[in-house]
Protein backbone atom coordinates (compact mmCIF):
# COMPACT_ATOMS: atom_id res chain seq x y z
CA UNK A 1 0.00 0.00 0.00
CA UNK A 2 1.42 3.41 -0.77
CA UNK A 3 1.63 6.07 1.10
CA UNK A 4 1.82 9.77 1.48
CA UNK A 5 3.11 12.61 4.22
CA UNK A 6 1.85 15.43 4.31
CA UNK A 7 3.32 18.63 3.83
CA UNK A 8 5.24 20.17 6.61
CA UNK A 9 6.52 24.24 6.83
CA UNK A 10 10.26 23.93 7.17
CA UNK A 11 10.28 26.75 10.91
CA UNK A 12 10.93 30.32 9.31
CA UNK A 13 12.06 28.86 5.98
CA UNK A 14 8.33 27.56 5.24
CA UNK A 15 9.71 25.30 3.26
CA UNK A 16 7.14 22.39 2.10
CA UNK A 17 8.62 18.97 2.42
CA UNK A 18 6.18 15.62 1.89
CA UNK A 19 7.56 11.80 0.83
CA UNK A 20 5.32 9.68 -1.29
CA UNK A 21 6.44 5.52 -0.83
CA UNK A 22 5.94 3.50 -3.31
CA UNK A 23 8.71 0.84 -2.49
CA UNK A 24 8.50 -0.59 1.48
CA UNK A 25 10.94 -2.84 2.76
CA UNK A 26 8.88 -6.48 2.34
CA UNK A 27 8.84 -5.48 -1.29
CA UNK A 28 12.78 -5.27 -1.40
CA UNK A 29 13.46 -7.98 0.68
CA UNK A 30 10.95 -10.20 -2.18
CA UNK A 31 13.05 -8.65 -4.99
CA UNK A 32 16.11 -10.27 -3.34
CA UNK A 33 14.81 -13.16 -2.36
CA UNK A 34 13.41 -13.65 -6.11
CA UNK A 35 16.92 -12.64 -8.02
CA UNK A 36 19.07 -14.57 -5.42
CA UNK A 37 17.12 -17.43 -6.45
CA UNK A 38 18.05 -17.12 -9.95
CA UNK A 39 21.32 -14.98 -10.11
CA UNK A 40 23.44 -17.58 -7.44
CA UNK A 41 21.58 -21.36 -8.09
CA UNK A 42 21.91 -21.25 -12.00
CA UNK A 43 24.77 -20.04 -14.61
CA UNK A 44 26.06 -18.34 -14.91
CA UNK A 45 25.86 -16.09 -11.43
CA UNK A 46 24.59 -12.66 -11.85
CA UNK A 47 23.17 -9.97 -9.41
CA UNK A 48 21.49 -6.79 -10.06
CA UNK A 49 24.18 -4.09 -8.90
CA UNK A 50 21.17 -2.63 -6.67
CA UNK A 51 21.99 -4.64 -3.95
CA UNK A 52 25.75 -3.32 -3.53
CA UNK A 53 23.89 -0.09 -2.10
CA UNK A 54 23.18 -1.18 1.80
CA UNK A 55 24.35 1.92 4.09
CA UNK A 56 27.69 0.40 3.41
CA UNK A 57 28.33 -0.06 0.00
CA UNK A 58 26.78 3.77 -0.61
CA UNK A 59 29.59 5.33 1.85
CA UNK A 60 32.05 2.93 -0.41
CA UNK A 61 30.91 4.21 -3.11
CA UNK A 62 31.17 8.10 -2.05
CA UNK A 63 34.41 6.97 -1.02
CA UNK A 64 35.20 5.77 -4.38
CA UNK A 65 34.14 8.71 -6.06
CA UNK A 66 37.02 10.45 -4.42
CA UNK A 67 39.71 8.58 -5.68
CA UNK A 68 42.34 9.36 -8.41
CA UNK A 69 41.87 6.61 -10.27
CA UNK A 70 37.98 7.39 -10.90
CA UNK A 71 37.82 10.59 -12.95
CA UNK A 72 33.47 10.48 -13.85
CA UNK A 73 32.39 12.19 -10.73
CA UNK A 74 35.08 14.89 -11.35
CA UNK A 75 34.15 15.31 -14.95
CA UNK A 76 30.60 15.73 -14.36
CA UNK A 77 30.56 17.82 -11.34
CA UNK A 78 33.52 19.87 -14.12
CA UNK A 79 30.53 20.32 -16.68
CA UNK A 80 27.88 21.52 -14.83
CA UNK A 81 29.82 23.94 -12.98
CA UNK A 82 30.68 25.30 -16.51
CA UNK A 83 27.16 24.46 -18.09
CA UNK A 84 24.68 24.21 -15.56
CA UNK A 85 23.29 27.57 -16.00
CA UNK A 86 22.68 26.61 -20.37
CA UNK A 87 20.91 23.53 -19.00
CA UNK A 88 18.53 25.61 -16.87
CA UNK A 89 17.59 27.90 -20.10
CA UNK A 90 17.09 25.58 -22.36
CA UNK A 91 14.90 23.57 -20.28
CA UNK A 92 12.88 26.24 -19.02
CA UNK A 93 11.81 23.74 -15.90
CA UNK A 94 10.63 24.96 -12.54
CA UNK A 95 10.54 21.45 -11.18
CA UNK A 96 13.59 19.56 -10.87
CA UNK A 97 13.44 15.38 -10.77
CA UNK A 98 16.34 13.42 -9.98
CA UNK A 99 16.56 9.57 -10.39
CA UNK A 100 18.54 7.61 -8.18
CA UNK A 101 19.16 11.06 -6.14
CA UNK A 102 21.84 9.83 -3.73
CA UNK A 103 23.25 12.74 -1.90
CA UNK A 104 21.98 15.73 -4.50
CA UNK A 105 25.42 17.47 -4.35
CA UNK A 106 26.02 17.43 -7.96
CA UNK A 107 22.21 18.24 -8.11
CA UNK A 108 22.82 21.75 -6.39
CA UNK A 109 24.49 22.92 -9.29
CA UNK A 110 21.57 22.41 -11.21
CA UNK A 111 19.00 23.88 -8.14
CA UNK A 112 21.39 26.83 -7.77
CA UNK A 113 20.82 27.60 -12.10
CA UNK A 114 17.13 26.76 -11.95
CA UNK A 115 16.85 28.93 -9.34
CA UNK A 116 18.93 32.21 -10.76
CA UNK A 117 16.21 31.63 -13.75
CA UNK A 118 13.24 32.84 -11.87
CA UNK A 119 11.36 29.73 -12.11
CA UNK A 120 12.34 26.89 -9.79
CA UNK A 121 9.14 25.80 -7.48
CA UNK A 122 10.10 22.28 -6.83
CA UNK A 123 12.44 19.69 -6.57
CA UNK A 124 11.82 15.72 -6.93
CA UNK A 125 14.24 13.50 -5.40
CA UNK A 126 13.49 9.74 -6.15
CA UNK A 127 15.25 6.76 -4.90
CA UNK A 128 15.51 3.73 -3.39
CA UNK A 129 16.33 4.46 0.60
CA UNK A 130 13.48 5.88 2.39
CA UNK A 131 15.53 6.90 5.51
CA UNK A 132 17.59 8.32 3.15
CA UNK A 133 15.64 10.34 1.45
CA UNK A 134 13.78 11.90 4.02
CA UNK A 135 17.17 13.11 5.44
CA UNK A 136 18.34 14.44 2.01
CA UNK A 137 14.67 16.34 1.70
CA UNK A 138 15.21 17.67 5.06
CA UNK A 139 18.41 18.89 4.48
CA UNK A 140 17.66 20.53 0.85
CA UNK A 141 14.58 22.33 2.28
CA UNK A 142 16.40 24.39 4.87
CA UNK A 143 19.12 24.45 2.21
CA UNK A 144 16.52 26.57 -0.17
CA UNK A 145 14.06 28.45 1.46
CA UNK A 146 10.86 28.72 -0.01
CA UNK A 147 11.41 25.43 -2.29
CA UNK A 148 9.10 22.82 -2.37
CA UNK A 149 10.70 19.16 -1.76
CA UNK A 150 8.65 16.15 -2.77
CA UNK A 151 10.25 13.07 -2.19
CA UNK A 152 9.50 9.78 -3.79
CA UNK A 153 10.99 6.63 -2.53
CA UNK A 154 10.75 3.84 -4.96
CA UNK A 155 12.70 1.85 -7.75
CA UNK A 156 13.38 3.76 -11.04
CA UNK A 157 13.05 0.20 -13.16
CA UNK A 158 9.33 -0.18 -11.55
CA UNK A 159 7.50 2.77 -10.31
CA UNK A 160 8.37 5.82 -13.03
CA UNK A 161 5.00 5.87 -13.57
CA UNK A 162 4.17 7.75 -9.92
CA UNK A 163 6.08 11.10 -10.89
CA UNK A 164 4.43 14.16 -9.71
CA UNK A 165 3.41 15.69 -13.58
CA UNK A 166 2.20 18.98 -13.05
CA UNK A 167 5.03 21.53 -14.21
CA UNK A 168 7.76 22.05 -17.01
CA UNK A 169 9.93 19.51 -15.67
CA UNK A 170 13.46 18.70 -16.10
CA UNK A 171 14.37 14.79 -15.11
CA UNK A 172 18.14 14.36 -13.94
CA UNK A 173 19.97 11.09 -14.19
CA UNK A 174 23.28 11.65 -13.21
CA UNK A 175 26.48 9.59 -12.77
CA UNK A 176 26.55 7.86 -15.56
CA UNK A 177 23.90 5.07 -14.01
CA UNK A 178 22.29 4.45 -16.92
CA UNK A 179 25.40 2.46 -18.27
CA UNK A 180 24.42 -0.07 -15.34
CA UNK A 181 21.24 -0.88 -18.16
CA UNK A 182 21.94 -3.25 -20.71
CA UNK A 183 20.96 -2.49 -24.09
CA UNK A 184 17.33 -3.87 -24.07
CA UNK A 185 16.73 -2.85 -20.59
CA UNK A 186 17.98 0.67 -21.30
CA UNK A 187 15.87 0.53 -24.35
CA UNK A 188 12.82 -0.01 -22.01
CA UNK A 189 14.08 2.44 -19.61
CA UNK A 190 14.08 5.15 -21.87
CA UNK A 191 10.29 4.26 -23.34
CA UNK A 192 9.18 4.31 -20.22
CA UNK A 193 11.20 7.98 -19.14
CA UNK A 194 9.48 9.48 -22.88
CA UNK A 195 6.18 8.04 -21.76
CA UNK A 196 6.52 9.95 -18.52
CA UNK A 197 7.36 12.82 -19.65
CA UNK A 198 4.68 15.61 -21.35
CA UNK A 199 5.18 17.93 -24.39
CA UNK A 200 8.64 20.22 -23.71
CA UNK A 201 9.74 18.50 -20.85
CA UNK A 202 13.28 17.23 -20.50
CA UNK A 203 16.08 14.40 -19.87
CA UNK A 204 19.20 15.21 -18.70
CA UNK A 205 21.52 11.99 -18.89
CA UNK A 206 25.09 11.88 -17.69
CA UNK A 207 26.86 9.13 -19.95
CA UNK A 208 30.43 7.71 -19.47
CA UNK A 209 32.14 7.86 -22.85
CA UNK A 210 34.21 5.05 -24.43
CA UNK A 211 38.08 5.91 -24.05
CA UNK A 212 41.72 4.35 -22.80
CA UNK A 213 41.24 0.86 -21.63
CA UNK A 214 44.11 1.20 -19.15
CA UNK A 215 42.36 4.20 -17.84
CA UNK A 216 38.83 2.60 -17.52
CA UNK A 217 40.32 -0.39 -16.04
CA UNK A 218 42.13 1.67 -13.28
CA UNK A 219 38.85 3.30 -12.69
CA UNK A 220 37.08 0.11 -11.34
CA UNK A 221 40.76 -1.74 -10.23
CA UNK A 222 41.52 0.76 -7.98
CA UNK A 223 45.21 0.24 -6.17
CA UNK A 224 43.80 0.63 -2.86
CA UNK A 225 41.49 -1.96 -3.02
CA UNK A 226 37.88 0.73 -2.45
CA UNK A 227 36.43 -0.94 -5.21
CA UNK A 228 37.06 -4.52 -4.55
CA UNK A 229 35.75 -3.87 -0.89
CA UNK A 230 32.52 -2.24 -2.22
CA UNK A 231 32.27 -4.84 -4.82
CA UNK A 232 32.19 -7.83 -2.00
CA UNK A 233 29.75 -5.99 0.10
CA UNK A 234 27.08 -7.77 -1.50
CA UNK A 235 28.00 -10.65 0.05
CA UNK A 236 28.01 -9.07 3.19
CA UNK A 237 24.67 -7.67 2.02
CA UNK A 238 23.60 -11.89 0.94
CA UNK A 239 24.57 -12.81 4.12
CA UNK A 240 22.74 -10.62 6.40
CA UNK A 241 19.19 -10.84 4.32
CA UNK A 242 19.60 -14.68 3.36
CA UNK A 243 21.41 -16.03 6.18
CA UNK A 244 23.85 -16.99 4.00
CA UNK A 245 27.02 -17.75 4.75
CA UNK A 246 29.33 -16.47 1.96
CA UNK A 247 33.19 -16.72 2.90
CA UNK A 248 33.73 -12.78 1.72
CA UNK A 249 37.74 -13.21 1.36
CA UNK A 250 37.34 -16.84 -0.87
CA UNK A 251 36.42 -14.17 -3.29
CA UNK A 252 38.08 -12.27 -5.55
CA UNK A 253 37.33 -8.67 -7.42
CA UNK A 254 38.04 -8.16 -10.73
CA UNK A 255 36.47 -5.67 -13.85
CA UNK A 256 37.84 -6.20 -17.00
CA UNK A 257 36.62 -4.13 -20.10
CA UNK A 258 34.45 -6.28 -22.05
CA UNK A 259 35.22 -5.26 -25.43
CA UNK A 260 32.77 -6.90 -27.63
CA UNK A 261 29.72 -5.68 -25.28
CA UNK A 262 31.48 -2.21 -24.98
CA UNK A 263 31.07 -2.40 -20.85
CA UNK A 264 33.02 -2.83 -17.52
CA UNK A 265 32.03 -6.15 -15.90
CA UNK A 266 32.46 -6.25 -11.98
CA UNK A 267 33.05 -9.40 -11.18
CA UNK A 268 33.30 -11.53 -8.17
CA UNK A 269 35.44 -14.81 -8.88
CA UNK A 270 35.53 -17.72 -6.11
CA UNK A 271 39.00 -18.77 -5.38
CA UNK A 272 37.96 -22.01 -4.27
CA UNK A 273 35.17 -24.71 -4.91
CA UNK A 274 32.31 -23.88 -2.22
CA UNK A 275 29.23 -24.34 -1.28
CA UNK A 276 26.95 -21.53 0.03
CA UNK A 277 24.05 -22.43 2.08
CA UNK A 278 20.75 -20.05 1.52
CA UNK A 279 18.55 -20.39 4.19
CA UNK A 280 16.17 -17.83 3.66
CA UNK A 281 16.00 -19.21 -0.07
CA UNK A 282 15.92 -23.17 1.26
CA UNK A 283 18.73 -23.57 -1.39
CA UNK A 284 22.69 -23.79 -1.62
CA UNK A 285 24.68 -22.70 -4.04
CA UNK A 286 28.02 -24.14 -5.78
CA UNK A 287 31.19 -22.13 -6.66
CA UNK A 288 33.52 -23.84 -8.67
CA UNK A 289 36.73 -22.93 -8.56
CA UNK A 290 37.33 -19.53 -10.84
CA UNK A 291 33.87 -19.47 -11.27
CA UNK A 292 32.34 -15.88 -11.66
CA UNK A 293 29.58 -13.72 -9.94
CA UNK A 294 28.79 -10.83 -12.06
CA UNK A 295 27.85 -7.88 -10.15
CA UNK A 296 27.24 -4.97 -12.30
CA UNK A 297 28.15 -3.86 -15.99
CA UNK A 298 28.86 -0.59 -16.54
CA UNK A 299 28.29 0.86 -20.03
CA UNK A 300 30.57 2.81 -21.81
CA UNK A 301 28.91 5.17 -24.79
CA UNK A 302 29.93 7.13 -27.99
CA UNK A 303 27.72 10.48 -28.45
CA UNK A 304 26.04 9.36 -31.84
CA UNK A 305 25.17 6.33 -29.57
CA UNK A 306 23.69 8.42 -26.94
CA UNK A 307 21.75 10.31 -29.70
CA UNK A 308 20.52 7.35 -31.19
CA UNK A 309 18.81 5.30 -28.19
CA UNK A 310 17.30 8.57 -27.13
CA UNK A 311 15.63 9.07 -30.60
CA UNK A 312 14.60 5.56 -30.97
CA UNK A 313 12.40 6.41 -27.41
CA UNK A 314 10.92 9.35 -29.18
CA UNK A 315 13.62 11.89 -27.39
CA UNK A 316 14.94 14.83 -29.64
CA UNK A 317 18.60 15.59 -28.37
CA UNK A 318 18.49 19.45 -28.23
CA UNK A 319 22.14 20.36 -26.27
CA UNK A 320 25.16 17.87 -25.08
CA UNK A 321 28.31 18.78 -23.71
CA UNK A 322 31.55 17.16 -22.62
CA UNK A 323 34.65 17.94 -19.79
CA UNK A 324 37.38 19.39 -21.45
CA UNK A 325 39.55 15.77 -21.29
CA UNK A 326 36.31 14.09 -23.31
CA UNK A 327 35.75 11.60 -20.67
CA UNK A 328 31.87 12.05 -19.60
CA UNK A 329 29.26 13.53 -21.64
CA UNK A 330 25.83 15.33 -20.04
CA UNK A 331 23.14 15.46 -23.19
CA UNK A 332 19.79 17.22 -22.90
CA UNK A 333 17.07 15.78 -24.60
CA UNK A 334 13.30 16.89 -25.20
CA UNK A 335 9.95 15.36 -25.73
CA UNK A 336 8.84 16.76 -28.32
């Protein structure tokens, strides 16, 4: 059953904050229990890369945005501080969504140019973490006076559908997520982002770009080990909600560059042959020695590519810009 808070004045700010749920924690805990059955007791292994993101793996993966080795947090954050302000007058929004919102600190570039415009009214996070978001709302609202937070906890793959659609709206997915979609499921994902979206409003999609294998392989290989640590979280993450009882160090990170598929592929390989019991599941599971647990792929894109999959959803790519290195790409794309 769903579920909606009111709106609550902010003290002298009056700033309205209210968080629609869409996503509760039985229905997670059922996703898991449904993949897990698939993804670890047939071949090969495979795991959505949604359940790296406990409390845990989301502070490992702030932390790993701070490293040297992984340059597409940098490059973003590097073009909207130079563009930010084009992207807010071209889109002409005054509500701001943002999929998968995480901690919004990229996002306050874009707040802080909707804002200058005149027009800002409200802002949309959406993601996953309830607790979560209702800190991040909190913290936005007395952040921006006057601004009007609407929270919306739910998955991105599932519950699009609930967006709030009153306003010119601009829809922000950042980070360069959407290379986590595979081509058909990315294909769906951005039918079912056009279908959302009304006459004039907007998409603005952060894409990693193809370049140097050494240097995309660094990226996710990281020499102090961040990555491999946030990569065998989910085990921790199997054990705790299945009762499982994965042996986290008989496992092994590794994410080669998958040339054929154009993609980085996390992978967990077992250094041993193992058996994992799954009690919540009734099941075990067998690990052969150098077998593989794919965790995540991470997509790598070409510009025309980008242009392409967004037309084929009925998109029209209006603006797109790039760091000055060419690493990440942000495109702006309409419904027209």
């Amino acid at each position: 059953m769903n579920g909606m808070d009111a709106p609550q004045a902010d003290g002298p700010c009056r700033s309205l904050v209210s968080v629609e749920v869409h996503l509760h924690p039985d229905e997670a805990r059922h996703a898991l229990h449904a993949e897990a059955l698939t993804g670890l007791c047939h071949r090969p292994k495979e795991l959505s890369p949604k359940w790296l993101y406990d409390e845990r793996g989301s502070q490992l993966f702030d932390d790993i945005t701070r490293l040297p080795e992984y340059y597409p947090t940098r490059r973003e954050r590097e073009i909207l501080l130079e563009h930010a302000h084009e992207v807010a007058r071209l889109s002409g929004a005054d509500t701001l969504i943002e999929l998968g919102s995480g901690t919004s600190e990229k996002t306050r570039l874009l707040l802080g140019a909707l804002r200058r415009t005149g027009r800002l009214r409200r802002f949309i996070p959406f993601d996953v973490s309830e607790h979560f978001l209702r800190r991040a709302a909190a913290t936005l609202a007395r952040d921006y006076p006057g601004l009007r937070v609407h929270a919306v906890v739910g998955d991105f793959e599932r519950h699009l559908a609930y967006l709030p659609r009153e306003g010119r709206r601009l829809v922000a997915f950042l980070g360069g997520t959407i290379g986590n979609f595979k081509p058909a499921a990315r294909a769906r994902f951005f039918q079912e982002v056009a279908h959302s979206l009304a006459p004039g409003d907007g998409l603005l999609l952060g894409t990693d770009l193809i370049k140097d294998r050494s240097r995309l392989f660094a990226a996710y290989n990281d020499s102090a080990g961040v990555t491999a640590e946030f990569n065998r979280n989910v085990l921790h993450v199997l054990n705790r909600e299945l009762g499982a009882n994965f042996d986290v160090n008989a496992f092994a990170h590794l994410a080669p560059f998958d040339e054929e598929q154009g993609w980085i592929e996390m992978r967990l390989i077992s250094q041993r042959p193992q058996w994992v019991h799954l009690p919540a599941l009734r099941r075990s599971a067998h690990f052969d020695a150098g077998e593989v647990l794919r965790t995540e792929v991470s997509c790598k894109f070409r510009p025309q590519q980008v242009e392409s999959e967004l037309f084929a959803a009925g998109l029209h790519l209006a603006a797109g810009w790039t760091d000055r290195a060419r690493d990440f790409a942000l495109s702006l794309a309409f419904k027209p």
